[in-house]
PDB file of N, CA and C in Angstrom:
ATOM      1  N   UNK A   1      -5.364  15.669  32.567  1.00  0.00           N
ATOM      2  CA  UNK A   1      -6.345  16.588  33.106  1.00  0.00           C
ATOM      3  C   UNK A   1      -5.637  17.887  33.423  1.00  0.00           C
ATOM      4  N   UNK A   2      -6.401  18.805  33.999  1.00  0.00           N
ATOM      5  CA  UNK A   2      -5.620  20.222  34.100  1.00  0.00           C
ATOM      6  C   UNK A   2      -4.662  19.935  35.971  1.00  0.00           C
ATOM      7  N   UNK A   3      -4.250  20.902  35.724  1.00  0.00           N
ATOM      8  CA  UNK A   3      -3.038  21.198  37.171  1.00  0.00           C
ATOM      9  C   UNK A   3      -4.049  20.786  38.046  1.00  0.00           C
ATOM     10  N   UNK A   4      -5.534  21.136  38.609  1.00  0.00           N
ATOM     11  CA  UNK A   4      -6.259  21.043  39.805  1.00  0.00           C
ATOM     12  C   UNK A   4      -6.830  19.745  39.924  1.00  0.00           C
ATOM     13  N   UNK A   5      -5.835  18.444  40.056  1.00  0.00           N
ATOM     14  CA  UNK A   5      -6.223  16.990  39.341  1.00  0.00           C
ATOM     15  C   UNK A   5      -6.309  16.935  40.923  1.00  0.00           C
ATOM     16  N   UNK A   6      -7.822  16.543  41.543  1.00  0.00           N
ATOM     17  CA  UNK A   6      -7.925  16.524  42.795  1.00  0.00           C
ATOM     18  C   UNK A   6      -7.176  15.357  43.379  1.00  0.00           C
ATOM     19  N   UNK A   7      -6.044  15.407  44.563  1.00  0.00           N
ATOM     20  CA  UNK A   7      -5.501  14.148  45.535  1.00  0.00           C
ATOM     21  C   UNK A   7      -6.112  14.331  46.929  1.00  0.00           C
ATOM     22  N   UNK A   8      -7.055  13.206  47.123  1.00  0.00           N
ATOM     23  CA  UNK A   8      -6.978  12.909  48.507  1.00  0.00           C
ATOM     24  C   UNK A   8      -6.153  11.936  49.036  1.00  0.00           C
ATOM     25  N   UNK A   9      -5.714  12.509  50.611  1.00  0.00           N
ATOM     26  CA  UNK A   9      -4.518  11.583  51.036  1.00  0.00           C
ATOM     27  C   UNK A   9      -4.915  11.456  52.282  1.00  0.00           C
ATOM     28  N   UNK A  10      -4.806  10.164  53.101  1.00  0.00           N
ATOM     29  CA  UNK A  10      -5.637   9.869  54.334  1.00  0.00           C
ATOM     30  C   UNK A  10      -4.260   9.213  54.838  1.00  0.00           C
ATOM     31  N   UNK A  11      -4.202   9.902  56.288  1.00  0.00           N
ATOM     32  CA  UNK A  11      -2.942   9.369  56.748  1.00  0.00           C
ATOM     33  C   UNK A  11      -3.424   8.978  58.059  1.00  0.00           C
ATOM     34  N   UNK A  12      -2.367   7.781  58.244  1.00  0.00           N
ATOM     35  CA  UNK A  12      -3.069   7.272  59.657  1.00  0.00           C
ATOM     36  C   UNK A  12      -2.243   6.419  60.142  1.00  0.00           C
ATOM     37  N   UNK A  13      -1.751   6.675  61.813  1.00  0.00           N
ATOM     38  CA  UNK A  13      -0.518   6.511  62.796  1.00  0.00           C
ATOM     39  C   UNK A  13       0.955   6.950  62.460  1.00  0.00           C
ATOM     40  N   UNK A  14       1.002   7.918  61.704  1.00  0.00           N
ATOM     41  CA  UNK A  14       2.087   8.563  61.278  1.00  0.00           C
ATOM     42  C   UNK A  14       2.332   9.215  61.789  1.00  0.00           C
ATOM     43  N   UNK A  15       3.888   9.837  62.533  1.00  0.00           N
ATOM     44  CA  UNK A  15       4.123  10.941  63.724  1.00  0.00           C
ATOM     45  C   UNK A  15       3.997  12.199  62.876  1.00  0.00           C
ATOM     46  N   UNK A  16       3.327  12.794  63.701  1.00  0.00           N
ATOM     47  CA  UNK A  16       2.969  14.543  63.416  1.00  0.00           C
ATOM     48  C   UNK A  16       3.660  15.303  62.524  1.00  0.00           C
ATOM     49  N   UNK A  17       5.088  14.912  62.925  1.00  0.00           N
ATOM     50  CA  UNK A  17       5.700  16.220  61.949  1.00  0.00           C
ATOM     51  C   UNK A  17       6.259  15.517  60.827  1.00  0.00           C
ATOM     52  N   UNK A  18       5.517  13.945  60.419  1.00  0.00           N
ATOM     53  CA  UNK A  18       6.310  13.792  59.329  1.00  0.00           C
ATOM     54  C   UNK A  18       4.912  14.033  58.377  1.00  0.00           C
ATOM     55  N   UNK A  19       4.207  13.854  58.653  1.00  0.00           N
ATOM     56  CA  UNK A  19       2.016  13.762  57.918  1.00  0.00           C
ATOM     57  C   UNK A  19       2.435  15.389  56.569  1.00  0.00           C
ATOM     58  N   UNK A  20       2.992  16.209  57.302  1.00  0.00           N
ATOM     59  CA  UNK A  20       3.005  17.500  56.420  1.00  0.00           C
ATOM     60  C   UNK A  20       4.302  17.522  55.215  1.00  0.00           C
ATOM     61  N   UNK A  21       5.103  16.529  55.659  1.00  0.00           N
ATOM     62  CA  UNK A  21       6.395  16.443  54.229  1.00  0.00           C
ATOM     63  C   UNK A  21       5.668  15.249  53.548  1.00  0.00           C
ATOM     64  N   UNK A  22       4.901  14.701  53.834  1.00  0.00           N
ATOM     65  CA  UNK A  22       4.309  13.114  53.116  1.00  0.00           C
ATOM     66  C   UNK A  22       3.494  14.016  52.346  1.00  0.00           C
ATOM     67  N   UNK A  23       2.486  14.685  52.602  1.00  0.00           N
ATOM     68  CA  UNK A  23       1.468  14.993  52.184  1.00  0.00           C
ATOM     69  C   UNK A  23       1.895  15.735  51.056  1.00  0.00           C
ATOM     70  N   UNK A  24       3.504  16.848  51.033  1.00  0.00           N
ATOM     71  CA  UNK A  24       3.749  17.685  50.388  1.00  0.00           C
ATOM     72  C   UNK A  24       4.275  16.474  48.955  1.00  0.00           C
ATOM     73  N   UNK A  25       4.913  15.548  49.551  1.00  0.00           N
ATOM     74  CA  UNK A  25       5.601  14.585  48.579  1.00  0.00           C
ATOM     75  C   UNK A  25       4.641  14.095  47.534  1.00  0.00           C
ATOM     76  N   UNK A  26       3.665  13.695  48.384  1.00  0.00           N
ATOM     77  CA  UNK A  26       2.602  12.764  47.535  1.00  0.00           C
ATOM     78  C   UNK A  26       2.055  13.976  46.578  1.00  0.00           C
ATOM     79  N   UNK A  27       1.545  14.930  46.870  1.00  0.00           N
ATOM     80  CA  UNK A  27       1.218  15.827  46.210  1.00  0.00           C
ATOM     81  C   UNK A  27       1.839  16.487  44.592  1.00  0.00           C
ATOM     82  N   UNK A  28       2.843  16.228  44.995  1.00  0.00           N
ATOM     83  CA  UNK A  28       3.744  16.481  44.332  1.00  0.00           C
ATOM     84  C   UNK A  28       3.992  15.498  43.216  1.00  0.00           C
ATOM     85  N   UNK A  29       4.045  14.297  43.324  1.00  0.00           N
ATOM     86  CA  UNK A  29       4.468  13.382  42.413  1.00  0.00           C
ATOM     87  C   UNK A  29       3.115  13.366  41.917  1.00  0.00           C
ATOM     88  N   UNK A  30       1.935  13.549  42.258  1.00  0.00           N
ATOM     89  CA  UNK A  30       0.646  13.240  41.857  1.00  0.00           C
ATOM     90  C   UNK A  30       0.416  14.292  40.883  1.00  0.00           C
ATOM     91  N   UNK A  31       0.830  15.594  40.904  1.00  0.00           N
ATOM     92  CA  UNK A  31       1.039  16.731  39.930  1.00  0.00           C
ATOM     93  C   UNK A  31       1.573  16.259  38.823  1.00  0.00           C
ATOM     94  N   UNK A  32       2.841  15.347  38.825  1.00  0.00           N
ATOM     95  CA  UNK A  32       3.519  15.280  37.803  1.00  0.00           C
ATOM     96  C   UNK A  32       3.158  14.043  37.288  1.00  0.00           C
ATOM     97  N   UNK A  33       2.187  13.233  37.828  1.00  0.00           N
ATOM     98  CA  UNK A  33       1.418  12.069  36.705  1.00  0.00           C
ATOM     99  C   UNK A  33       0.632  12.597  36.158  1.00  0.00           C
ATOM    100  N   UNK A  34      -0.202  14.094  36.916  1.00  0.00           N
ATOM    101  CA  UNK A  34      -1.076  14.314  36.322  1.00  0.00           C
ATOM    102  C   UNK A  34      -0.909  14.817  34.929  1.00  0.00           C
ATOM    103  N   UNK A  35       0.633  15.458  35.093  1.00  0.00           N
ATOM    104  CA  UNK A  35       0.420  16.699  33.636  1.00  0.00           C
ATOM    105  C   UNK A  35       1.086  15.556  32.984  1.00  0.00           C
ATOM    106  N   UNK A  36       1.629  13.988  33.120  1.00  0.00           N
ATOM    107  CA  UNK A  36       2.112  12.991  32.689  1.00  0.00           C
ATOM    108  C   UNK A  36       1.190  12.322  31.662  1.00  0.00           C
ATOM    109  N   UNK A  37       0.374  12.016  32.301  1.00  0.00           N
ATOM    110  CA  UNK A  37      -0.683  11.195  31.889  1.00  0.00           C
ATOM    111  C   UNK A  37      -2.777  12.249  31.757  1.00  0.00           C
ATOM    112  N   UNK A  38      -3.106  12.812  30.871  1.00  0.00           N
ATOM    113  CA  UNK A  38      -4.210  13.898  30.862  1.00  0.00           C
ATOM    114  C   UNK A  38      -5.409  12.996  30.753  1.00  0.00           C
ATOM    115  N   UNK A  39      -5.334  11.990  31.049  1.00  0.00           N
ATOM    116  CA  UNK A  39      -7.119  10.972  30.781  1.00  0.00           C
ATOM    117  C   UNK A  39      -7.029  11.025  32.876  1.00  0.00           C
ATOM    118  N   UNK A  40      -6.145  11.449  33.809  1.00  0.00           N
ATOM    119  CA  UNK A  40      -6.089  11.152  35.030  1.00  0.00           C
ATOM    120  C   UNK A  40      -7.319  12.240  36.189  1.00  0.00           C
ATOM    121  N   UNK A  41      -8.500  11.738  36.178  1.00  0.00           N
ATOM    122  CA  UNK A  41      -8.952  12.612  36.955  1.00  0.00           C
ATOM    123  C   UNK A  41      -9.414  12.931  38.311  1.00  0.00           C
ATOM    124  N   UNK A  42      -8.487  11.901  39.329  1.00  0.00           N
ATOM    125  CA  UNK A  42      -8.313  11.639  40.958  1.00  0.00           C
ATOM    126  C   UNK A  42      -7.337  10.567  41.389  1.00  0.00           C
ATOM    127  N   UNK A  43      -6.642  11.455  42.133  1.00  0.00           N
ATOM    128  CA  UNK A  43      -6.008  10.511  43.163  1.00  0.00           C
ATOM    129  C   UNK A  43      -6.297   9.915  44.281  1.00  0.00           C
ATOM    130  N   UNK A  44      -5.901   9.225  45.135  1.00  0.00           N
ATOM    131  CA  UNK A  44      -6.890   8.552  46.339  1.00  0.00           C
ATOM    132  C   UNK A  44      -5.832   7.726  46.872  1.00  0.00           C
ATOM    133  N   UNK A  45      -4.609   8.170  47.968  1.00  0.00           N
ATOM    134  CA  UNK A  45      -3.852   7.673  48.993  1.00  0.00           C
ATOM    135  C   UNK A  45      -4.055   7.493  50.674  1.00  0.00           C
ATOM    136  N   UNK A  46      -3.925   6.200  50.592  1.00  0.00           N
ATOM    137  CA  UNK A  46      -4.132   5.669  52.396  1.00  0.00           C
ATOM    138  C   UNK A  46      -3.134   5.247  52.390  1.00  0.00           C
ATOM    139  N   UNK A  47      -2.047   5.915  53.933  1.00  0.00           N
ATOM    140  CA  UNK A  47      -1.203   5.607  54.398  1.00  0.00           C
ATOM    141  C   UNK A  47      -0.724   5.064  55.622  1.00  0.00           C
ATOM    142  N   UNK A  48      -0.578   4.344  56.399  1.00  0.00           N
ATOM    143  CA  UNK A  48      -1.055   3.987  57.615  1.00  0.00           C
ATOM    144  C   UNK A  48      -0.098   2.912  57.977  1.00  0.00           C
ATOM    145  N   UNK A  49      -0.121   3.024  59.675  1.00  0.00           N
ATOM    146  CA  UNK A  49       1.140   2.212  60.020  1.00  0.00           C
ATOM    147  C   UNK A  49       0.829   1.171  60.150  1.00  0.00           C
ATOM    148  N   UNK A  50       1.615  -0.107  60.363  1.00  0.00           N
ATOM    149  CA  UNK A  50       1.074  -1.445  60.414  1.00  0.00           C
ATOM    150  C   UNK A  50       2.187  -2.102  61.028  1.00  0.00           C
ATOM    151  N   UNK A  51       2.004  -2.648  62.329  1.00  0.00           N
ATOM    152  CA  UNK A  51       3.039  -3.185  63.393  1.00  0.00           C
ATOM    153  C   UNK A  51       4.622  -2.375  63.254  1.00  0.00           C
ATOM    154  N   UNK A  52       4.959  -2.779  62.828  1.00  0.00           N
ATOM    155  CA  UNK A  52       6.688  -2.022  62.842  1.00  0.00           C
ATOM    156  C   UNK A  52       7.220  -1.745  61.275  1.00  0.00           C
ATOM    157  N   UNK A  53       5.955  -1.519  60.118  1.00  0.00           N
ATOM    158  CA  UNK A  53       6.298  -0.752  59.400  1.00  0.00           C
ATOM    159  C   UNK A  53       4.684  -0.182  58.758  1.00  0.00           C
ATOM    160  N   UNK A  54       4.708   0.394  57.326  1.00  0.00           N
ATOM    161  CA  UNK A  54       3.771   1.150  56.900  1.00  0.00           C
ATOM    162  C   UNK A  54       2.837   0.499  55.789  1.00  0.00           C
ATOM    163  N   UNK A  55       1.849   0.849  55.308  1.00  0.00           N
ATOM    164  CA  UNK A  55       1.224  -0.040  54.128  1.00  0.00           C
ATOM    165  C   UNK A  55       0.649   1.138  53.751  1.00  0.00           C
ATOM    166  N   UNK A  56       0.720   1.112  52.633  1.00  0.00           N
ATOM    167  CA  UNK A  56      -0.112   2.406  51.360  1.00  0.00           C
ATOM    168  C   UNK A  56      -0.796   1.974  50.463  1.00  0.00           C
ATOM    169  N   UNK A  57      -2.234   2.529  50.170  1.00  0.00           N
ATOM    170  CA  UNK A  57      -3.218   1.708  48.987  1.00  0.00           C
ATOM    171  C   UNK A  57      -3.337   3.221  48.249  1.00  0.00           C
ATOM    172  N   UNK A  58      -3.429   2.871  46.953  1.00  0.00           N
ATOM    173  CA  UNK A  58      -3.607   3.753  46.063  1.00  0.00           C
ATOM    174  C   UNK A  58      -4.599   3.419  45.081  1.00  0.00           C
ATOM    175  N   UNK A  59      -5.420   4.625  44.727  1.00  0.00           N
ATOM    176  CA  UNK A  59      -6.074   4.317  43.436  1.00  0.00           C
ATOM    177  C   UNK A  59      -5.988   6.027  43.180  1.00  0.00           C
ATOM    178  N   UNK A  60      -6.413   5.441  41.503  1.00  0.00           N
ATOM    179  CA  UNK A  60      -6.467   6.501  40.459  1.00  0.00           C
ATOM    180  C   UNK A  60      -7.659   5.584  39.456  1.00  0.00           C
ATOM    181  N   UNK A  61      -7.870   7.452  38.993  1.00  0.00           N
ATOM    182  CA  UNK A  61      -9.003   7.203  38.331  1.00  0.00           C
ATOM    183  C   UNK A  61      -9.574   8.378  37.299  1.00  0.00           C
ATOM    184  N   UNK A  62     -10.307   8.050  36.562  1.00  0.00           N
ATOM    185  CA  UNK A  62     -10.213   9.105  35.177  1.00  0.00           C
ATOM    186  C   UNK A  62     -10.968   8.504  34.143  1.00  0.00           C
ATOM    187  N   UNK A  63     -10.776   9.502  32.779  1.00  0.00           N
ATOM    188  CA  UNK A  63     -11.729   8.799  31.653  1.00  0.00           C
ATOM    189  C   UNK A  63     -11.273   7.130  31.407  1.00  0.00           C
ATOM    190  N   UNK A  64      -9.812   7.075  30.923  1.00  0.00           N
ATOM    191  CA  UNK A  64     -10.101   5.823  30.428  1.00  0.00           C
ATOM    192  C   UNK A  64      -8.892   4.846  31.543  1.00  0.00           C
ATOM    193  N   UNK A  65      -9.206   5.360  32.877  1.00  0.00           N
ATOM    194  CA  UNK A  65      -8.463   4.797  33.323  1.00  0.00           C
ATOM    195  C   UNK A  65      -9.218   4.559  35.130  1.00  0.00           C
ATOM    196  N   UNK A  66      -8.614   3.218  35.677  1.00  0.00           N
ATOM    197  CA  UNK A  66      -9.436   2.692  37.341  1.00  0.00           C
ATOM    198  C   UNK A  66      -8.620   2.161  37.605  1.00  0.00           C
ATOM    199  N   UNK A  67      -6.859   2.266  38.465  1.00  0.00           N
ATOM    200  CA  UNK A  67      -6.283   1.333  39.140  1.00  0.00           C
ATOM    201  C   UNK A  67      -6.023   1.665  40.534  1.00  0.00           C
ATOM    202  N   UNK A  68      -5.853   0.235  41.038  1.00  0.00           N
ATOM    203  CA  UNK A  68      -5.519   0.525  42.386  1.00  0.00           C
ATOM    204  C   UNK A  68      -4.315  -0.571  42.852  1.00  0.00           C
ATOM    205  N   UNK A  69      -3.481  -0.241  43.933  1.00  0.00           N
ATOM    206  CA  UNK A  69      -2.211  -0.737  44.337  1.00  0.00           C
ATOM    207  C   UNK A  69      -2.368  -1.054  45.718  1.00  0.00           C
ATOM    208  N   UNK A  70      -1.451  -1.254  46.177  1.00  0.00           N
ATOM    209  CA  UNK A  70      -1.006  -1.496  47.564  1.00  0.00           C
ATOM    210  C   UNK A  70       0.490  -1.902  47.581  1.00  0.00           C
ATOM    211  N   UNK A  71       1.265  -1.279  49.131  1.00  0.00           N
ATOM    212  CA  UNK A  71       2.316  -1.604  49.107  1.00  0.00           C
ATOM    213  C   UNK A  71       3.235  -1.589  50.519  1.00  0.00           C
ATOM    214  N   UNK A  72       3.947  -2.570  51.001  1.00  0.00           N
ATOM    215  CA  UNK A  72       4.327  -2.379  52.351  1.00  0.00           C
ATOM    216  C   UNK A  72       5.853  -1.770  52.702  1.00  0.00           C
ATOM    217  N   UNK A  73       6.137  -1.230  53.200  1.00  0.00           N
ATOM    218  CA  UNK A  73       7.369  -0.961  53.930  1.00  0.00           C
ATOM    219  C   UNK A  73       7.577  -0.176  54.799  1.00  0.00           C
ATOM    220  N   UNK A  74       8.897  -0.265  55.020  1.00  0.00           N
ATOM    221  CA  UNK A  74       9.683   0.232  56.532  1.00  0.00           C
ATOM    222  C   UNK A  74       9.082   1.724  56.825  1.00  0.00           C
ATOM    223  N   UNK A  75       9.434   2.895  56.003  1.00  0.00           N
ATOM    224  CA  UNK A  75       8.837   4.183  56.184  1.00  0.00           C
ATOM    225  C   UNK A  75       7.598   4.630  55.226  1.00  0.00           C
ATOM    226  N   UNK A  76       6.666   5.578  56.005  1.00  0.00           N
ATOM    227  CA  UNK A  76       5.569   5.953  55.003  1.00  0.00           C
ATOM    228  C   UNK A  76       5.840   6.491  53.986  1.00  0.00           C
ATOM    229  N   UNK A  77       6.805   7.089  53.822  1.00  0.00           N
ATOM    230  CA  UNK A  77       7.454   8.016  52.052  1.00  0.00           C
ATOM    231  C   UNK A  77       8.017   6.810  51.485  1.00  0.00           C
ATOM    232  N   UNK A  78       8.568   5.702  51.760  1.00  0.00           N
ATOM    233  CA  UNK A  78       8.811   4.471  50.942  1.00  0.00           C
ATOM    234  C   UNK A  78       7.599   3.922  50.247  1.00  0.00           C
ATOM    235  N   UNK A  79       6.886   3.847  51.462  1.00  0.00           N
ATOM    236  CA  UNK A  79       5.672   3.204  51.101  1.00  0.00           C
ATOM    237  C   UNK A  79       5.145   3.848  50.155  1.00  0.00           C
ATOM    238  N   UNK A  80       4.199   5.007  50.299  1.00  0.00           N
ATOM    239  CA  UNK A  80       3.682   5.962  49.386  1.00  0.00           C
ATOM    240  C   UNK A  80       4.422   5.983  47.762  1.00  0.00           C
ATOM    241  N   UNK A  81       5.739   5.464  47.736  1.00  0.00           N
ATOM    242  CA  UNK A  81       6.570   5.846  46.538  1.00  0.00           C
ATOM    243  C   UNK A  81       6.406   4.853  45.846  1.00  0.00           C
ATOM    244  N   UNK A  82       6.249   3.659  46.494  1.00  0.00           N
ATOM    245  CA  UNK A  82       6.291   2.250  45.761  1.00  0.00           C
ATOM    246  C   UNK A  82       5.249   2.481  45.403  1.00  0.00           C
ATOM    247  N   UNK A  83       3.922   2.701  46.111  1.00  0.00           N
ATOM    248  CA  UNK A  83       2.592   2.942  45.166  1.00  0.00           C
ATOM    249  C   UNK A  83       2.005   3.941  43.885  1.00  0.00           C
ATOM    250  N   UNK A  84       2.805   4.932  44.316  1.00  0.00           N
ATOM    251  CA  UNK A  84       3.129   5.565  43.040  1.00  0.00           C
ATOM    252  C   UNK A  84       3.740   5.274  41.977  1.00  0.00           C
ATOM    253  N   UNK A  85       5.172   4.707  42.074  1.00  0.00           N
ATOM    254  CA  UNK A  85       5.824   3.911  41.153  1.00  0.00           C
ATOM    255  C   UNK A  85       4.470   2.991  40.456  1.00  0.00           C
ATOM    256  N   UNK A  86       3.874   2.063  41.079  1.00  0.00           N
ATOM    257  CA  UNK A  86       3.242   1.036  40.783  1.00  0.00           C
ATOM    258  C   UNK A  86       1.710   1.914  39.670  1.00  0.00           C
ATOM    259  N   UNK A  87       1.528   2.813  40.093  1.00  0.00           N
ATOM    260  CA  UNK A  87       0.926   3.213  39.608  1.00  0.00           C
ATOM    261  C   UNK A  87       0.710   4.029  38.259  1.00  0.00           C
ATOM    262  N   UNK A  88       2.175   4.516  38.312  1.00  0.00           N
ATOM    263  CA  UNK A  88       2.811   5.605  36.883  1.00  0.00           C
ATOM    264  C   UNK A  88       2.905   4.155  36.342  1.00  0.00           C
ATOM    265  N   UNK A  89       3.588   2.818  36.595  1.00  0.00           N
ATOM    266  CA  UNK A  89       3.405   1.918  35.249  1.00  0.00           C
ATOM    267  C   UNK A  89       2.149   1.057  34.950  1.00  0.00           C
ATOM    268  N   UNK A  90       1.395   1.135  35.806  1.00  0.00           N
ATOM    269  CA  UNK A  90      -0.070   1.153  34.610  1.00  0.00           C
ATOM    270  C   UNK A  90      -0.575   1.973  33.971  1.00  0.00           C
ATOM    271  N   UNK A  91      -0.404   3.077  34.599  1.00  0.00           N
ATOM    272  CA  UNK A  91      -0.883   4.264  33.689  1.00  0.00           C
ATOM    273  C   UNK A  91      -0.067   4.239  32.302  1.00  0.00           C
ATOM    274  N   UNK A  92       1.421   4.092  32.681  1.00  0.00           N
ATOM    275  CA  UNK A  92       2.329   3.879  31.161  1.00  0.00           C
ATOM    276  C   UNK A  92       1.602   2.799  30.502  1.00  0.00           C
ATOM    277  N   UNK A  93       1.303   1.840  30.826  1.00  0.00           N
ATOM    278  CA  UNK A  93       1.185   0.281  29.999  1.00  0.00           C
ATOM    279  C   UNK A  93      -0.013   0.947  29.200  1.00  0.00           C
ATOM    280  N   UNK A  94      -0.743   1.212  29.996  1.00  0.00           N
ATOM    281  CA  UNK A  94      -2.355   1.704  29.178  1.00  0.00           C
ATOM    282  C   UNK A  94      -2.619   2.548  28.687  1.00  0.00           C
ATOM    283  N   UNK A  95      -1.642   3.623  28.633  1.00  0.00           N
ATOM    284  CA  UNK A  95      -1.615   4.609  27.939  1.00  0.00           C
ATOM    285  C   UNK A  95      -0.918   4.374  26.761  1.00  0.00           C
ATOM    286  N   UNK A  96       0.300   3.446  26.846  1.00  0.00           N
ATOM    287  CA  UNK A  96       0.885   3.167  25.132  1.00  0.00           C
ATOM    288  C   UNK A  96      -0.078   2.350  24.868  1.00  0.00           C
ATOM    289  N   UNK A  97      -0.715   1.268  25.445  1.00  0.00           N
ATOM    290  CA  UNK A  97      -1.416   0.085  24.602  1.00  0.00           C
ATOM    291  C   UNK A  97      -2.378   1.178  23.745  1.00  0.00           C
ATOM    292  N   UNK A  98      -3.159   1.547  24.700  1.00  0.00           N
ATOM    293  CA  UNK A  98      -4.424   2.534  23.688  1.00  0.00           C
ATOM    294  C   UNK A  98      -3.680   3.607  22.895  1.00  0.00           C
ATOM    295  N   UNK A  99      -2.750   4.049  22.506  1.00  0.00           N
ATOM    296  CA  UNK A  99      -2.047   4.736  21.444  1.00  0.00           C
ATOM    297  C   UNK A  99      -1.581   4.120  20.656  1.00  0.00           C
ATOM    298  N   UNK A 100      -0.713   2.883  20.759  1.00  0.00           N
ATOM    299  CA  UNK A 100      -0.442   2.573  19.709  1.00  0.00           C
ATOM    300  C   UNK A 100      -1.565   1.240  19.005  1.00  0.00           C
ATOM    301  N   UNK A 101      -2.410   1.005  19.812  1.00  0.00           N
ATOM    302  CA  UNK A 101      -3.348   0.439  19.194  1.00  0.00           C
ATOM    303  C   UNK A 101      -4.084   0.708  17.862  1.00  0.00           C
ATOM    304  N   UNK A 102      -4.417   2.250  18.382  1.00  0.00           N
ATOM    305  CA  UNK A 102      -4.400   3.052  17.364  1.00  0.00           C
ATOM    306  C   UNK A 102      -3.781   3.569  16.005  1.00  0.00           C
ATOM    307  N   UNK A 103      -2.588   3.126  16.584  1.00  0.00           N
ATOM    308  CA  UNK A 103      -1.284   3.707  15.288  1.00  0.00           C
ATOM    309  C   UNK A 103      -1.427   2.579  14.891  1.00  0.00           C
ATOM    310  N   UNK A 104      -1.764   1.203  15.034  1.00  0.00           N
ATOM    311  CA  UNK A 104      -1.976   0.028  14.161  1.00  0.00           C
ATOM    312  C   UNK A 104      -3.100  -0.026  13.317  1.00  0.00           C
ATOM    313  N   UNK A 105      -4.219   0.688  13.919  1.00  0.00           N
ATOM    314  CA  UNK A 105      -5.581   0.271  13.112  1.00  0.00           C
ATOM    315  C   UNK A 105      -5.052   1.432  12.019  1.00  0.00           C
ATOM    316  N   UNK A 106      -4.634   2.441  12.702  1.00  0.00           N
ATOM    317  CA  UNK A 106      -4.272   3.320  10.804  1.00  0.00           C
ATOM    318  C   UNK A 106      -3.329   2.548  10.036  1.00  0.00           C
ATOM    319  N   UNK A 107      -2.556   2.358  10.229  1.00  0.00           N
ATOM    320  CA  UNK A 107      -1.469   2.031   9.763  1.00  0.00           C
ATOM    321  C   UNK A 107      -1.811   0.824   8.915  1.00  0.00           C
ATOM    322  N   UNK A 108      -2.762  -0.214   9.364  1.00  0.00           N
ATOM    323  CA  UNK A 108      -3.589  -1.065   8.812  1.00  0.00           C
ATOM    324  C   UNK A 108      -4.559  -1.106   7.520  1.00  0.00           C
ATOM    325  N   UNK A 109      -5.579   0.509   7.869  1.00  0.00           N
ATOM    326  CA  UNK A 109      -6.298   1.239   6.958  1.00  0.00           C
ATOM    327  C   UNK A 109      -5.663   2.249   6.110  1.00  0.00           C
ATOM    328  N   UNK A 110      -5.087   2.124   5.273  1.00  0.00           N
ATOM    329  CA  UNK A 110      -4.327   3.126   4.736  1.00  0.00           C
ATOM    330  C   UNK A 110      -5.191   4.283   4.149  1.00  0.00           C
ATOM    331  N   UNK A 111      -6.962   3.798   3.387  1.00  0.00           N
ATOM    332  CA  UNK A 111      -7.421   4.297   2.353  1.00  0.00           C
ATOM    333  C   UNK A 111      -7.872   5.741   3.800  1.00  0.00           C
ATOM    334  N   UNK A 112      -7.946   5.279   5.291  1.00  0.00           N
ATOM    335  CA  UNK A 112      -8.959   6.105   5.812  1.00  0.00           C
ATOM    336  C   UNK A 112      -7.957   7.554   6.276  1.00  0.00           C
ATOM    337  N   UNK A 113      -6.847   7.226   5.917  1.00  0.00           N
ATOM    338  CA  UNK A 113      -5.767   8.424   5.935  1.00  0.00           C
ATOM    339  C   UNK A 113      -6.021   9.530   4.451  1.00  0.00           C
ATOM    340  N   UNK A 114      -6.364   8.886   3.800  1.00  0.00           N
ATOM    341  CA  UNK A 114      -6.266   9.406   1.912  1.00  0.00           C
ATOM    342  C   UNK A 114      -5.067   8.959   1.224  1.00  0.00           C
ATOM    343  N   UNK A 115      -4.838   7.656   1.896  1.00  0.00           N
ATOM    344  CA  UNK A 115      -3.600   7.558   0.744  1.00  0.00           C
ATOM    345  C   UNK A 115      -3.648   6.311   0.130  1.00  0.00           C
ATOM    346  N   UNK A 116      -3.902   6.415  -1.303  1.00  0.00           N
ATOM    347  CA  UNK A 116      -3.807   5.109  -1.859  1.00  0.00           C
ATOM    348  C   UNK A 116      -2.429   3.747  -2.150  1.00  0.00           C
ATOM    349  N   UNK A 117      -3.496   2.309  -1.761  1.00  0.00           N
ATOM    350  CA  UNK A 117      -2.211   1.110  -1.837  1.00  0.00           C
ATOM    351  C   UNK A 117      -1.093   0.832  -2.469  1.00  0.00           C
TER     352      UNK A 117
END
């Protein structure tokens, strides 16, 4: 999708002055799936504390794409990263499957290229 690939990010029991480097982080890596992956058309991060560490749910979403994650640990930028991680490799898996799926059905059909057997 283009650069303005909307991220919402919902943060919650996170101390004050860390909410504005999370937000800048997440933002950031979410830019670079976006211009990564162009079928991507929203992000959607909840970050939030949970007894004596953090839990992050993620989804993404777009033309040919709907996943969502979750992930626990010690700090909220850990957290947030693992869900991202988790998320750039479905987007990878499903983005080669449906490409080279493709490069099989041609590759299969030779006549629909113009080239004869």
């Amino acid at each position: 999708m283009s650069q303005s690939t909307p991220v919402v990010i919902h943060v919650k029991d996170v101390e004050s002055d860390q909410v504005e480097l999370l937000h800048e982080a997440i933002e950031m890596r979410c830019a670079h799936l976006a211009r990564e992956f162009h079928e991507v058309g929203r992000f959607e991060l909840n970050v939030f504390g949970q007894g004596t560490g953090f839990e992050a749910h993620g989804h993404v979403s777009g033309k040919h794409t709907d996943f969502g994650t979750h992930a626990l640990a010690a700090t909220a930028r850990s957290a947030a990263d693992q869900v991202l991680d988790k998320l750039a490799q479905q987007l990878r898996r499903a983005h080669d499957k449906r490409i080279f799926v493709q490069r099989r059905e041609a590759q299969r059909h030779p006549l629909k290229r113009g080239l004869q057997p």
